[in-house]
Protein backbone atom coordinates (compact mmCIF):
# COMPACT_ATOMS: atom_id res chain seq x y z
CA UNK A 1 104.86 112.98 49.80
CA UNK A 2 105.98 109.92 47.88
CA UNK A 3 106.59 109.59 44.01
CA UNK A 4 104.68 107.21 41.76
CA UNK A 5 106.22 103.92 40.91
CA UNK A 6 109.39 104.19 38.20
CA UNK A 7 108.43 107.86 37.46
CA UNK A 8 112.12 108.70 38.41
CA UNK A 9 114.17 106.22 36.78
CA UNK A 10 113.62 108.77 33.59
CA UNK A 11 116.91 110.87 34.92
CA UNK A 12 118.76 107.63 34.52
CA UNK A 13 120.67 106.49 31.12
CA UNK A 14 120.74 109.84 30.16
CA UNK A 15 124.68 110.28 31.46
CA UNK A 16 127.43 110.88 28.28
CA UNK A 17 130.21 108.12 28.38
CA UNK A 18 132.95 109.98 30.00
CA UNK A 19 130.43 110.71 33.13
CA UNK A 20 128.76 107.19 32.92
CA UNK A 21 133.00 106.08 33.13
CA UNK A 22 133.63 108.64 35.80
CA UNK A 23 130.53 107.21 37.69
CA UNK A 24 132.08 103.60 38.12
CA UNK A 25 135.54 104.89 38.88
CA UNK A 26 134.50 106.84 41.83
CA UNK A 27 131.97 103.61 43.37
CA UNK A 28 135.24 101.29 42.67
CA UNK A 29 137.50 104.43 44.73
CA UNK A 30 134.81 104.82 47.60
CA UNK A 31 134.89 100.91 48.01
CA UNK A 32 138.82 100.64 48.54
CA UNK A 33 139.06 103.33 50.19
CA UNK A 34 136.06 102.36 52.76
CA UNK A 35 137.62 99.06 52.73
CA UNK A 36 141.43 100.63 53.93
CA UNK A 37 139.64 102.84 56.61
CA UNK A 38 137.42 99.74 57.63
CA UNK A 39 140.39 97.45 58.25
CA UNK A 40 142.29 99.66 60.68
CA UNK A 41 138.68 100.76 62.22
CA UNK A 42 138.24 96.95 62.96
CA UNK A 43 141.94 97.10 64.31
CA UNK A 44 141.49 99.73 66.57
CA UNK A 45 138.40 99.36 67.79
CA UNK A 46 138.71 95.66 69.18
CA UNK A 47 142.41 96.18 70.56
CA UNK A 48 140.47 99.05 72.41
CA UNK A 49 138.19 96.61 73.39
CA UNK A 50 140.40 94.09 74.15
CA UNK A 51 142.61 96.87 76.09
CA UNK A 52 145.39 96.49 73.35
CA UNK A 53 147.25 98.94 71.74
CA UNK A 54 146.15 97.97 68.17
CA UNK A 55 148.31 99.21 65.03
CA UNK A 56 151.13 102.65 65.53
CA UNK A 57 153.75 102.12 63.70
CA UNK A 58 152.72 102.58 59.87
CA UNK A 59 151.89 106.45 59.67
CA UNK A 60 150.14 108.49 62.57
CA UNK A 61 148.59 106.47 65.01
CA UNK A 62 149.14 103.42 62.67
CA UNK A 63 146.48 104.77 59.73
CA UNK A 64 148.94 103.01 56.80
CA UNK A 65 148.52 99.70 58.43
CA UNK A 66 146.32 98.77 55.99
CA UNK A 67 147.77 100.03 53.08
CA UNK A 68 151.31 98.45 54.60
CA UNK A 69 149.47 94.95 54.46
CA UNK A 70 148.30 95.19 50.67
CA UNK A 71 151.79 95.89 49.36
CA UNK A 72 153.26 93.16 51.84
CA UNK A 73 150.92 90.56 49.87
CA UNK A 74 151.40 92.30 46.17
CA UNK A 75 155.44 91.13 47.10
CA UNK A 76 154.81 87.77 48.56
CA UNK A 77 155.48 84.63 46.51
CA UNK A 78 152.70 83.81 44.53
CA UNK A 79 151.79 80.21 44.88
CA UNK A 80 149.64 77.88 42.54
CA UNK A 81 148.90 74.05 44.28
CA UNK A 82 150.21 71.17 42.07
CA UNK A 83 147.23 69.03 42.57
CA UNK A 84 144.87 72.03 42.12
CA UNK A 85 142.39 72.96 39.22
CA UNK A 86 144.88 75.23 37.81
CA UNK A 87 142.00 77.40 36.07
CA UNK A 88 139.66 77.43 38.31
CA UNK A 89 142.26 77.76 41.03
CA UNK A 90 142.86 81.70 39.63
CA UNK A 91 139.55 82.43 38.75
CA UNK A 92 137.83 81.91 42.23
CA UNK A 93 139.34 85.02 43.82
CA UNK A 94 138.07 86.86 40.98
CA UNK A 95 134.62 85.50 41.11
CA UNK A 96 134.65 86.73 44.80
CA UNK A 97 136.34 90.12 44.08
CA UNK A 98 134.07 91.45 40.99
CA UNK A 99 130.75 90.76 41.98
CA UNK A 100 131.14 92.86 45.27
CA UNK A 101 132.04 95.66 43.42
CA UNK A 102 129.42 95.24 40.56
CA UNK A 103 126.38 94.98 43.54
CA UNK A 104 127.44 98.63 44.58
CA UNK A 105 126.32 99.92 41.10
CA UNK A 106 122.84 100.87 42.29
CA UNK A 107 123.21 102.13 45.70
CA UNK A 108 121.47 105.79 45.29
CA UNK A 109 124.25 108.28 46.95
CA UNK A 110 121.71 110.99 46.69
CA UNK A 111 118.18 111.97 44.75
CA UNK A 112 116.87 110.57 41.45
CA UNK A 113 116.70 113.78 40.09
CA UNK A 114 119.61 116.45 38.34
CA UNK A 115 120.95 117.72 41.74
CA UNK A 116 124.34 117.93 41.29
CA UNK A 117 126.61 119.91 38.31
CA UNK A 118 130.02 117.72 37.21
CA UNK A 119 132.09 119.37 34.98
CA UNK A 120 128.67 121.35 33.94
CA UNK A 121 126.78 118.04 33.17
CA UNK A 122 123.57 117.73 35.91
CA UNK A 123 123.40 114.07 37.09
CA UNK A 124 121.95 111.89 39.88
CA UNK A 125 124.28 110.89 42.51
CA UNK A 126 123.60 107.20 41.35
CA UNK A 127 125.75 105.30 38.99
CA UNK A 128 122.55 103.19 37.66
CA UNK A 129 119.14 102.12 38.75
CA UNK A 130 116.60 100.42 36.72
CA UNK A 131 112.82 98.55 38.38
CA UNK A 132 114.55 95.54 39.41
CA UNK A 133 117.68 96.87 40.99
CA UNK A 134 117.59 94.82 44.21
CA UNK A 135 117.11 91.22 42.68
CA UNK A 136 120.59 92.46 40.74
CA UNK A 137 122.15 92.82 43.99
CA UNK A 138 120.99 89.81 45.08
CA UNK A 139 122.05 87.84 42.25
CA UNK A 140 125.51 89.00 42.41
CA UNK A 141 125.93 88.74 46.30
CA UNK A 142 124.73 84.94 45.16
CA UNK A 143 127.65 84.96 42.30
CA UNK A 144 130.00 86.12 45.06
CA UNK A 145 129.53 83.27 47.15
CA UNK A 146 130.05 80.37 44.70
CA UNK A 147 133.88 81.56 44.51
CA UNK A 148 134.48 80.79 47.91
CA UNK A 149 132.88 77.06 46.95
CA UNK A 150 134.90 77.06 43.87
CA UNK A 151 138.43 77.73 46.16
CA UNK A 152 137.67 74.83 47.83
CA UNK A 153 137.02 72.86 45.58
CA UNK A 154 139.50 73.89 43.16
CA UNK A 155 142.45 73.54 45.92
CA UNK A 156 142.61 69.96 45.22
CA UNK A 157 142.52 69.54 49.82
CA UNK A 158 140.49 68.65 52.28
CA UNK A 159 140.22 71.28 54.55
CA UNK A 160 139.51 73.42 51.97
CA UNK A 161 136.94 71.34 50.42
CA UNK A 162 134.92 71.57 53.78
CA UNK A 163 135.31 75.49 54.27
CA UNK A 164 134.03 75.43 50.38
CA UNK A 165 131.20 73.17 51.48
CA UNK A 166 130.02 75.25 54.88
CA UNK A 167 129.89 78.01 52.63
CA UNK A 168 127.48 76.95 50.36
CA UNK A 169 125.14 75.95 53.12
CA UNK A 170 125.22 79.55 54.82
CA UNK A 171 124.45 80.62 51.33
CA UNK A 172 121.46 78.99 51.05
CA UNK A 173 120.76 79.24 54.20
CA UNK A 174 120.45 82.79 54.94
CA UNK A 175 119.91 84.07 51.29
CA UNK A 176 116.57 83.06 52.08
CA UNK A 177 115.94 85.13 54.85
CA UNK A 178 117.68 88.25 53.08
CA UNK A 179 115.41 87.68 50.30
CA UNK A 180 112.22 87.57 52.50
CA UNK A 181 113.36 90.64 54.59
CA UNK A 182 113.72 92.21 50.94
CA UNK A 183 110.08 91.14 49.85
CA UNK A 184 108.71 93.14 52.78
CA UNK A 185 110.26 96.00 51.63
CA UNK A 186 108.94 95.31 48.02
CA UNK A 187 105.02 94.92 49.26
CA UNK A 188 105.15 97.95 51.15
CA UNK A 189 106.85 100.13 48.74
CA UNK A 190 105.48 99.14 45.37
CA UNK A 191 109.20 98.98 43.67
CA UNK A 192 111.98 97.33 43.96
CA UNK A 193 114.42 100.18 42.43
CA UNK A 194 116.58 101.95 44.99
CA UNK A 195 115.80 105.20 44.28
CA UNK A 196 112.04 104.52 44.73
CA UNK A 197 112.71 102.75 47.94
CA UNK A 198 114.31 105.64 49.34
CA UNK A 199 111.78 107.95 47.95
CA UNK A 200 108.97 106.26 49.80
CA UNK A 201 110.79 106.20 53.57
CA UNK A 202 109.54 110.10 53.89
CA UNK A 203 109.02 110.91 56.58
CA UNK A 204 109.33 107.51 58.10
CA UNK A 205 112.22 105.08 57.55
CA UNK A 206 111.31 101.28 56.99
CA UNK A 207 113.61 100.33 59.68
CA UNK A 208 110.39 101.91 61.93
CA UNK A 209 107.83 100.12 60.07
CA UNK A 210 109.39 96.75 59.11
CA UNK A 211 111.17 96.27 62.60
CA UNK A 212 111.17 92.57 62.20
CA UNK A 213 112.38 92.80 58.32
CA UNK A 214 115.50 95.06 59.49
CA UNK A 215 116.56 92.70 61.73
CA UNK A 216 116.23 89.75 60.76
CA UNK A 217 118.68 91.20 57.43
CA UNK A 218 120.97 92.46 59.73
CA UNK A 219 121.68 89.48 61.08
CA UNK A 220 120.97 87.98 57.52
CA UNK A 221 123.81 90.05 56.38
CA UNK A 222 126.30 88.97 58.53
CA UNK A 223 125.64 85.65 57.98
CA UNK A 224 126.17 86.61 54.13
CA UNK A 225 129.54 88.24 54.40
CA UNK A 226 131.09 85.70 56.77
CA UNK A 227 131.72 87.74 59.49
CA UNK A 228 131.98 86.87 63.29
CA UNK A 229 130.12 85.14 64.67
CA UNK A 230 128.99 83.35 61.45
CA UNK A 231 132.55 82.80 60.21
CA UNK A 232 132.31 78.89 59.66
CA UNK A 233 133.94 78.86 56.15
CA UNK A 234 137.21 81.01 57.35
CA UNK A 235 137.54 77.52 60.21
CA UNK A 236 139.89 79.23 62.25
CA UNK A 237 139.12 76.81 64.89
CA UNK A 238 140.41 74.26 62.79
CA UNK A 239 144.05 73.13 62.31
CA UNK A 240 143.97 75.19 58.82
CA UNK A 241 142.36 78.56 57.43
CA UNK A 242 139.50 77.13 55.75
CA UNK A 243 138.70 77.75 52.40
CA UNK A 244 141.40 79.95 51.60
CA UNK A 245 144.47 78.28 52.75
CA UNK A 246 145.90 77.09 49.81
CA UNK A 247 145.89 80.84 48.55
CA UNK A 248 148.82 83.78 49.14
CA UNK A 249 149.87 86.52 48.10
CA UNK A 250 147.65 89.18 46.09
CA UNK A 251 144.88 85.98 45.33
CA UNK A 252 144.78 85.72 48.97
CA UNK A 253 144.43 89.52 49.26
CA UNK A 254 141.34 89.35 46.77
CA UNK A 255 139.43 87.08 48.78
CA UNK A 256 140.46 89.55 52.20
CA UNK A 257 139.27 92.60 50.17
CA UNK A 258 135.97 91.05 48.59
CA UNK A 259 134.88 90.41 52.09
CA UNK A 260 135.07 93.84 53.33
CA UNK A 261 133.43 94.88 49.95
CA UNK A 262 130.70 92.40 50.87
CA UNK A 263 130.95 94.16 54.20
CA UNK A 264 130.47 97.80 52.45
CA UNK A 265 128.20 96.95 50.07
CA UNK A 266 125.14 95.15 52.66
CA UNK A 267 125.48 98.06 54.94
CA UNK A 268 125.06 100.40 51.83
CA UNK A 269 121.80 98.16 51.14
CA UNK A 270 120.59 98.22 55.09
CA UNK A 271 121.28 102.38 55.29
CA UNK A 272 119.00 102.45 51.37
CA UNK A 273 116.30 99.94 52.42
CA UNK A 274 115.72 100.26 56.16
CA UNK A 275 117.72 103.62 57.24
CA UNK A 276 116.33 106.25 54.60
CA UNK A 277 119.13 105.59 52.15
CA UNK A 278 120.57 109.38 51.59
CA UNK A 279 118.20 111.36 53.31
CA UNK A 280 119.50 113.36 56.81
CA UNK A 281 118.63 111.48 60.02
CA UNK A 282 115.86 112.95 62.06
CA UNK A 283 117.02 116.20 64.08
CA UNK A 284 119.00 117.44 60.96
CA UNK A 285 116.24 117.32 59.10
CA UNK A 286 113.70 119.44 60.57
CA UNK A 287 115.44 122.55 61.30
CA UNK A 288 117.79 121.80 57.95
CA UNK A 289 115.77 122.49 54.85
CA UNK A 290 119.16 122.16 52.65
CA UNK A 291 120.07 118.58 54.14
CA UNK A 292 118.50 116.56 51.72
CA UNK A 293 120.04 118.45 48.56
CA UNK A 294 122.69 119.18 46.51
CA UNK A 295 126.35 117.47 47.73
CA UNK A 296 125.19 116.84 51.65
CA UNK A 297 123.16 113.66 50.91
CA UNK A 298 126.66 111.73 50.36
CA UNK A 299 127.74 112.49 53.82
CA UNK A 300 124.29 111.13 55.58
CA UNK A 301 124.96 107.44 53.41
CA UNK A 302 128.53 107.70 53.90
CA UNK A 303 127.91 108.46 58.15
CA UNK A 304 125.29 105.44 57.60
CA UNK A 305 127.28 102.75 56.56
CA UNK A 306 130.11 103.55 58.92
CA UNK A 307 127.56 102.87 61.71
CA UNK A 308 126.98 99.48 59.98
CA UNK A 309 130.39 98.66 59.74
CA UNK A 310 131.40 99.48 63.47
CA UNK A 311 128.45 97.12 64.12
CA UNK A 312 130.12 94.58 61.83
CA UNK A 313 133.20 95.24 64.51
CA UNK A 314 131.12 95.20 67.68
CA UNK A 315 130.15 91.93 66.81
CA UNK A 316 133.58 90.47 66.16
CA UNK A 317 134.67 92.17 69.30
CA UNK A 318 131.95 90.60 71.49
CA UNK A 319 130.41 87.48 70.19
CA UNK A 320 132.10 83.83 70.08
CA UNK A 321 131.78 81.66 67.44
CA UNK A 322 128.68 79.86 66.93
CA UNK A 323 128.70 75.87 66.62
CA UNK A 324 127.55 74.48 63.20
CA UNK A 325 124.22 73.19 64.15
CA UNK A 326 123.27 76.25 66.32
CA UNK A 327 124.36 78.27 63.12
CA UNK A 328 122.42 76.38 60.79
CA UNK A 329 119.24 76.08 63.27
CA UNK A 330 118.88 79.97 63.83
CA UNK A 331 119.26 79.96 59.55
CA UNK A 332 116.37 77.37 59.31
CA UNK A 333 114.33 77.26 62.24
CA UNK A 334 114.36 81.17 63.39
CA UNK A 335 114.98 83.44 60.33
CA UNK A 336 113.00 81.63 57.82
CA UNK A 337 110.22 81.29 59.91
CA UNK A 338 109.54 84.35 61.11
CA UNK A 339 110.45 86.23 58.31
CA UNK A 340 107.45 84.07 56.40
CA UNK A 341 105.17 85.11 58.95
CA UNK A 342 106.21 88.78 58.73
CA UNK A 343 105.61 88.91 55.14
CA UNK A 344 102.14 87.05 55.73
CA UNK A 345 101.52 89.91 58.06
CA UNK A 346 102.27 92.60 55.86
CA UNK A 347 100.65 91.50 52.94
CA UNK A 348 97.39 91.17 54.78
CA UNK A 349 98.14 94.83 56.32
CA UNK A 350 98.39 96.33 53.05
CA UNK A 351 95.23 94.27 51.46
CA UNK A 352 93.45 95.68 54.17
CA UNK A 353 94.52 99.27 54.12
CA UNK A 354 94.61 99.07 50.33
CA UNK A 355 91.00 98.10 50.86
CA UNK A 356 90.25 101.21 52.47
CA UNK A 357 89.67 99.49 56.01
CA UNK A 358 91.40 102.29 59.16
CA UNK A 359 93.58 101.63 61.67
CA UNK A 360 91.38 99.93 64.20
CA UNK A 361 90.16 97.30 61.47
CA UNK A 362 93.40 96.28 60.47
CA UNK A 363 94.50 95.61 64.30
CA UNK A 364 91.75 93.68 64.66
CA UNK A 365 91.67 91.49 61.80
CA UNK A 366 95.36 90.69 61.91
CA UNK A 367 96.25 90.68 65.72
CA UNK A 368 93.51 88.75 66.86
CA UNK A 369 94.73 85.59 64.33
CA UNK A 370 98.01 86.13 65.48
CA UNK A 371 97.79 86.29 69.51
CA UNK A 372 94.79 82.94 69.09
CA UNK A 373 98.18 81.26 67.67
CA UNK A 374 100.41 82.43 70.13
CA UNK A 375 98.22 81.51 72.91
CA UNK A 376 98.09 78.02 71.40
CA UNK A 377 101.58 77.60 71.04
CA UNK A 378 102.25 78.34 74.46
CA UNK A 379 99.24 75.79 75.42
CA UNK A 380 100.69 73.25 73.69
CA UNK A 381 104.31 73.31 74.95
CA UNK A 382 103.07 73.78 78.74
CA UNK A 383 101.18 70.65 77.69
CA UNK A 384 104.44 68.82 76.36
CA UNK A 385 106.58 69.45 79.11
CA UNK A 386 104.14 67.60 81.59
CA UNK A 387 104.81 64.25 79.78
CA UNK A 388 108.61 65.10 79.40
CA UNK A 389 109.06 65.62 83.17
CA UNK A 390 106.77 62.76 84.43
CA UNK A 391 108.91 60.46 82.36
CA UNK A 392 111.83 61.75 83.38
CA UNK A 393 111.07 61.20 87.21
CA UNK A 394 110.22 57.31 86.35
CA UNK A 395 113.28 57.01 84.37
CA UNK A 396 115.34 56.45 87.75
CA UNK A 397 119.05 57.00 87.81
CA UNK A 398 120.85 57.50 84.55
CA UNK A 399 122.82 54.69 83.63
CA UNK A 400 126.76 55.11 84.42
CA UNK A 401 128.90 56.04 81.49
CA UNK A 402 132.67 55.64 80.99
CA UNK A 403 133.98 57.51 77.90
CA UNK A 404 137.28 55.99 77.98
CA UNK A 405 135.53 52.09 78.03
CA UNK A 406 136.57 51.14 74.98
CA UNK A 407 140.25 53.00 74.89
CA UNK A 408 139.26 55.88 73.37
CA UNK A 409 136.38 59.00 74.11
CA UNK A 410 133.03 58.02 72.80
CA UNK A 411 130.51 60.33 73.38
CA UNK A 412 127.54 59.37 75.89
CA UNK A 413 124.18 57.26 74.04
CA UNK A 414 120.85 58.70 74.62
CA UNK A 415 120.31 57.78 78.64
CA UNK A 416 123.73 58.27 79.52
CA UNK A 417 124.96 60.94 81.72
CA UNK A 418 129.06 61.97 81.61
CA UNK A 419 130.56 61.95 85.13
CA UNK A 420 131.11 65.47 86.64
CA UNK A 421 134.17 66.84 85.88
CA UNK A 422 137.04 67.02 88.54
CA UNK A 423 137.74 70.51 89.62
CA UNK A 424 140.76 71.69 91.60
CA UNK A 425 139.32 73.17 94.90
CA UNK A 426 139.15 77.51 94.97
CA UNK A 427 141.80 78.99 96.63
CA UNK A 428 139.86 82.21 97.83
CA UNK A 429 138.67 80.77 101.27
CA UNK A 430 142.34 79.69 101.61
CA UNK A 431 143.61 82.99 101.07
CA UNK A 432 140.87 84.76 103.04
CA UNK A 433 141.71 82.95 105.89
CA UNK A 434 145.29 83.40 105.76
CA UNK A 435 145.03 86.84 105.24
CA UNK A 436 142.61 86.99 108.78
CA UNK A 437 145.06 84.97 110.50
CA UNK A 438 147.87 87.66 109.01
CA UNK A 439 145.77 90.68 110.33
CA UNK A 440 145.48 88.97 113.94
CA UNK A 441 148.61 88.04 114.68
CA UNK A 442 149.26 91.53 113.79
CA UNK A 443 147.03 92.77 116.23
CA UNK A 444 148.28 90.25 118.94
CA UNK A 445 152.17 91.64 118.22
């Protein structure tokens, strides 16, 4: 049973001052203090990982570590570049800090309507939700972004200037996709307020029905927040930080906390558009009838975007770095792509169904287009590669190639083949040997 479109944003804007200020103090404390749990989480989990022993020395089992590294910043020297942009130098940090917090304002903690009693007021467990809720948080996750361009730019360095520059090609990059992944879940819901989003996944969540939409914002979202393996602005490869190196102290600490903000605030958006938002997962549910009500909603969200973050982790802990142009070709080439011809396929499912056409119809009409294209794409590269290998095989020999010709490496032209690399012979048959030889004299004595 799903609500009609907007008919519960009534219980909204309805909230006396004191609750509406209560409201936004308790999002900003459930960030920070997400963000303090996240950071020795992350800790923890890859030294475990890693088969490290990970933070124990600040509180039990090294819980403070976090909260040890915030007031070691807050008393650092606080540093502003000569050369920099002395105004916008400040303000970037900020720019990066507030909008995380701001997108977190809509994020639906439990149902539209009066469940809960504070201080004998009846409220949602929402701060604020109005019919275009989600291109809000889109807009400020875009805000976000530009004050990682503006620290590089501002810096008044190069190194800097090029972590500022990466950034705002992942931003356009993959705010594409996020915002496609997003449409899907517009078409098929009718809304694009939270609290109808999450009204309409009963009984099934849109991560089952929009499989293709959930993942490609997953990845979409970690692309967004900078995170391993799409950290490219941060360059730690490089012989600097990135786009933050000309920052210490707490400005430094700003940029640090608006990513895991970034971090809290996407999964909060994954668990309300693709994961049933506040509702109880599956089991709890059936045999639960109070699970969905009162206080208990806040724990399924809360257990939700925990999940998301210790895949934010898993990542980090697993995946190396991807190269620029393998970054920017799975932004372009795989994620746009497919995520247009997703929506194409969901807007002609719900035509169709809106039509009044069943099950059968719909498979038909749309899966038939779909697998004639696929077959063709497969005819055509079998067809491509026939060329490719026939002129390959008259090519002859590559051409030698000496990378140090010209006193310094040069990398190979088109035609050219680098020579194999010299490799130190393996020891193992060595050893093996030695330790037969070992086990017969042995024998012999």
């Amino acid at each position: 049973m799903t609500s009609q479109p907007y008919e519960t944003l009534h219980f909204f804007g309805q909230d006396p001052w004191w609750l509406v200020l209560l409201k936004a103090v308790f999002c900003f404390a459930f960030l920070v203090l997400t963000v303090l749990v996240a950071i020795v989480w992350e800790r923890k989990v890859v030294a475990w990982m890693q088969l490290r022993i990970g933070p124990n020395r600040h509180g039990p089992w090294g819980l403070l570590q976090s909260l040890a590294d915030g007031v070691k910043l807050a008393l650092k020297e606080d540093l502003v570049v000569k050369g920099s942009d002395k105004v916008v130098y400040v303000l970037a940090p900020i720019v990066c800090a507030i909008p995380a917090f701001m997108a977190f304002a809509v994020i639906p903690f439990g149902p539209p309507g009066n469940e809960v009693s504070v201080f004998g007021t009846r409220t949602p467990l929402q701060l604020t939700d109005f019919p275009v809720a989600l291109l809000y948080v889109l807009a400020t996750a875009s805000v976000g972004i530009y004050g990682i361009v503006l620290a590089g730019w501002s810096s008044g360095s190069t190194y800097p200037l090029l972590g500022g520059l990466r950034s705002s090609a992942q931003m356009i990059s993959y705010e594409i996709a996020m915002g496609l992944s997003f449409a899907a879940v517009f078409i098929y819901s009718g809304s694009m307020s939270t609290s109808e989003i999450v009204a309409h996944q009963q009984p099934t969540w849109f991560a089952a029905l929009l499989p293709v939409s959930f993942i490609v914002y997953i990845i979409a979202m970690v692309g967004e927040t900078n995170r391993a393996p799409f950290d490219l602005p941060e360059a730690e490869g490089e012989l600097v930080g990135g786009f933050n190196t000309e920052y210490s102290s707490l400005k430094f600490a700003m940029f640090m906390l608006a990513e895991y903000v970034n971090m809290v605030t996407v999964s909060a958006v994954a668990s309300t558009l693709f994961l049933g938002g506040w509702r109880a997962p599956w089991p709890v549910s059936t045999f639960w009838e109070g699970a969905n009500h009162g206080w208990w909603p806040m724990l399924w969200i809360t257990l939700k975007i925990q999940l998301l973050l210790f895949f934010f982790i898993w990542l980090r802990g697993t995946l190396p770095r991807f190269r620029y142009d393998q970054f920017m070709k799975l932004g372009w080439k795989v994620l746009i792509p497919v995520s247009l011809v997703w929506l194409v396929l969901i807007t002609s499912v719900r035509a169709l169904r809106n039509e009044g056409y069943g099950f059968g119809q719909v498979v038909l009409y749309v899966g038939a287009p779909v697998g004639v294209v696929l077959l063709l794409a497969l005819v055509r590269d079998a067809l491509r590669k026939q060329p490719e290998e026939a002129a390959a095989s008259e090519d002859g020999p590559a051409e030698a190639f000496d990378p140090m010709a010209g006193g310094y490496p040069v990398p190979p032209l088109p035609g050219q083949v680098l020579p194999p690399v010299p490799r130190r012979p393996s020891r193992a048959p060595k050893q093996l040997q030695d330790a037969l030889n070992g086990a017969d004299h042995s024998e012999g004595s």
